[in-house]
N, C-alpha and C. Protein backbone atom coordinates (compact mmCIF):
# COMPACT_ATOMS: atom_id res chain seq x y z
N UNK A 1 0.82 -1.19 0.00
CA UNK A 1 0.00 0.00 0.00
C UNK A 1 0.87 1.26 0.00
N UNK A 2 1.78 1.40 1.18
CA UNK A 2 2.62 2.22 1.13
C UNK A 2 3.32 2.63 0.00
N UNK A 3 4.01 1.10 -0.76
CA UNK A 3 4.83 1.42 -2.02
C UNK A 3 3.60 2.35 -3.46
N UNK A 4 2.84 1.67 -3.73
CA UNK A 4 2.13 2.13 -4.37
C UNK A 4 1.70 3.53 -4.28
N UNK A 5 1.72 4.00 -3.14
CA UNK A 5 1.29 5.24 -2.75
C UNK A 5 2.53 6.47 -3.41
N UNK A 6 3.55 5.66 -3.47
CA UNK A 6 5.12 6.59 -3.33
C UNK A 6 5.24 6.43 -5.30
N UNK A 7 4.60 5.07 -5.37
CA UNK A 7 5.37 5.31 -7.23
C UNK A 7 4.43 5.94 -7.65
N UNK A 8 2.83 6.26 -7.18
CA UNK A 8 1.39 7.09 -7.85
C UNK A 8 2.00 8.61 -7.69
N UNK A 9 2.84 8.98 -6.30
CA UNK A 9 3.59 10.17 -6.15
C UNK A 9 4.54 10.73 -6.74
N UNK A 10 5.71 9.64 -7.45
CA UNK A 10 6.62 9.88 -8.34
C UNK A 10 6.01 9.81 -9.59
N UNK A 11 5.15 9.32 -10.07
CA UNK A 11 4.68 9.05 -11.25
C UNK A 11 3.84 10.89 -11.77
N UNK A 12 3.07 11.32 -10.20
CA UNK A 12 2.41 12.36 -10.47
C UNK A 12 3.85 13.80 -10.61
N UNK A 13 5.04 13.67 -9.74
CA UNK A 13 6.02 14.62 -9.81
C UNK A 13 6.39 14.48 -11.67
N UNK A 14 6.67 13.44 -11.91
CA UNK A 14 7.67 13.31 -13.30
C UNK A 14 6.71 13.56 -14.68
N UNK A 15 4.61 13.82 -13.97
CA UNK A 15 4.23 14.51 -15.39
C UNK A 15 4.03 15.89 -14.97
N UNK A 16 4.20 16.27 -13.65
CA UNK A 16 4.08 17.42 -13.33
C UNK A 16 5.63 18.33 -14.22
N UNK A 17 6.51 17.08 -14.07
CA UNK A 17 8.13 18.08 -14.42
C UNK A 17 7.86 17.90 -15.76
N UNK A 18 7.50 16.98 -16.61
CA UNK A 18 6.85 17.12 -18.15
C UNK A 18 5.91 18.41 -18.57
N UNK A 19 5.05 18.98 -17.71
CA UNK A 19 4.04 19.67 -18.51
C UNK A 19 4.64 20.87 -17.91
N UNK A 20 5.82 21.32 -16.95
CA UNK A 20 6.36 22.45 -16.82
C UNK A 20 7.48 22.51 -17.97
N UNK A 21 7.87 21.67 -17.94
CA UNK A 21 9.03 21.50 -19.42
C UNK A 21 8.52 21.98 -20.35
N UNK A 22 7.01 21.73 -21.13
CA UNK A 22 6.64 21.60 -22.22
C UNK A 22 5.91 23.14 -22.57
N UNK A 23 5.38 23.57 -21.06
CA UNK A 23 5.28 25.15 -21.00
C UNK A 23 6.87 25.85 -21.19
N UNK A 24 7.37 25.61 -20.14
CA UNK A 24 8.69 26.70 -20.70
C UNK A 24 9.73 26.36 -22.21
N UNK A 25 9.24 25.50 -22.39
CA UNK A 25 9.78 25.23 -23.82
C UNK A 25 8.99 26.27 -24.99
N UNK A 26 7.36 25.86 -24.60
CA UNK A 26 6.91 26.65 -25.39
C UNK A 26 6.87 28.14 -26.21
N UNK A 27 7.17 28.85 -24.23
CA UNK A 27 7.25 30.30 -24.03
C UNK A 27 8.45 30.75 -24.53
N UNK A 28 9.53 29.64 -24.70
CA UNK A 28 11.05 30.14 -25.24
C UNK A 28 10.84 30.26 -26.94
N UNK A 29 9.71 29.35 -27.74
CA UNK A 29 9.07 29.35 -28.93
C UNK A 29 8.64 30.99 -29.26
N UNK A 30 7.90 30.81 -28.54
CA UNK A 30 7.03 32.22 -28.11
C UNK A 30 7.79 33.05 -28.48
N UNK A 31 8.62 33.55 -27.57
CA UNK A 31 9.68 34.52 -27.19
C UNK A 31 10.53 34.54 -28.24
N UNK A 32 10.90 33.90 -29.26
CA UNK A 32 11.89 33.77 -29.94
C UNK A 32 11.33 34.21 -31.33
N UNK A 33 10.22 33.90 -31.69
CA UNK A 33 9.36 34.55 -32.45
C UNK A 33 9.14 35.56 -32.82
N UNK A 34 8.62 36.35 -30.96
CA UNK A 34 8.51 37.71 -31.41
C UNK A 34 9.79 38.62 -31.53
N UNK A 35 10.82 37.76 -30.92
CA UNK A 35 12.18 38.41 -31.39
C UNK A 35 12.36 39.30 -33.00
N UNK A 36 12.43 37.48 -33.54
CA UNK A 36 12.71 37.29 -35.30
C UNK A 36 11.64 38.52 -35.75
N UNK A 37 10.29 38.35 -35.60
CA UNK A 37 9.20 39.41 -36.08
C UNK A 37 9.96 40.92 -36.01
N UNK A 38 10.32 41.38 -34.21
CA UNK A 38 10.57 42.53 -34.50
C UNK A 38 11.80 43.16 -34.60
N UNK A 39 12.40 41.78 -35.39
CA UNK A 39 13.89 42.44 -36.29
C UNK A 39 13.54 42.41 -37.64
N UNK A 40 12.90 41.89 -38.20
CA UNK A 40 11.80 42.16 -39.04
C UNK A 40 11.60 43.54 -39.48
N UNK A 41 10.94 43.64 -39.09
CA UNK A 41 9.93 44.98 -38.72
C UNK A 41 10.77 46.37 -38.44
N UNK A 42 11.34 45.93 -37.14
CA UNK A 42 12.86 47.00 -37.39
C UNK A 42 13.55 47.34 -39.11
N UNK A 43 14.04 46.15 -39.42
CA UNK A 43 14.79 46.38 -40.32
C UNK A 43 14.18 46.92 -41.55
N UNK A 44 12.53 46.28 -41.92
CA UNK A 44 11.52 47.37 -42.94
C UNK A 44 11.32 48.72 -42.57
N UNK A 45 11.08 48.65 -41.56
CA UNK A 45 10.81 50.18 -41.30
C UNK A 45 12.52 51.00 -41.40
N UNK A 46 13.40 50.47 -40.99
CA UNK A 46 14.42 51.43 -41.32
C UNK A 46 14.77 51.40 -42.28
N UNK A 47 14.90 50.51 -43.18
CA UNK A 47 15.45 50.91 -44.59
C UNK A 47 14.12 51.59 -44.97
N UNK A 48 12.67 51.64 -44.75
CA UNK A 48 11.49 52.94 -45.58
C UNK A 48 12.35 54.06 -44.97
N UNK A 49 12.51 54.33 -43.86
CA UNK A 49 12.89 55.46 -43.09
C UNK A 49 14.25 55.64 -43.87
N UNK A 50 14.97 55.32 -44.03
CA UNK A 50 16.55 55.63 -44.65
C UNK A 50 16.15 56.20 -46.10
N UNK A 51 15.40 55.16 -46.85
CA UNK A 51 15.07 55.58 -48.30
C UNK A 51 14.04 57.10 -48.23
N UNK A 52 13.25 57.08 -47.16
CA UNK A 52 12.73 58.52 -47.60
C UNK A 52 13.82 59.61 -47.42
N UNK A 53 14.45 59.61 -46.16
CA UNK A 53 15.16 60.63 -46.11
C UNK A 53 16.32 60.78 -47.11
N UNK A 54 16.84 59.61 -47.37
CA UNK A 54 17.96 60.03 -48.78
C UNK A 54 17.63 59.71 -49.98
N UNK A 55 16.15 59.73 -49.87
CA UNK A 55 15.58 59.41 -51.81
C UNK A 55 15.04 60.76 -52.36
């Protein structure tokens, strides 16, 4: 009874450390994204901005 009690406990820690993994994995997705986007975005808008002022 006891044992069972302890592997239902390890069993519940190791999907608990899975679905925190799979969130901060995600958010690093996330995050990395909106990086790429707003170098992106930076870099259109400054070359419009460069070309108006020296076109």
């Amino acid at each position: 009874m006891i044992i069972e009690s302890v592997k239902e406990a390890f069993n519940l820690i190791i999907l608990l450390d899975q679905d925190v993994m799979e969130i901060v994995s995600l958010s690093l997705q996330v995050s990395l994204m909106s990086v790429i986007l707003a170098v992106f975005a930076g870099v259109f808008i400054g070359s419009f901005w460069l070309y108006q002022i020296f076109h």
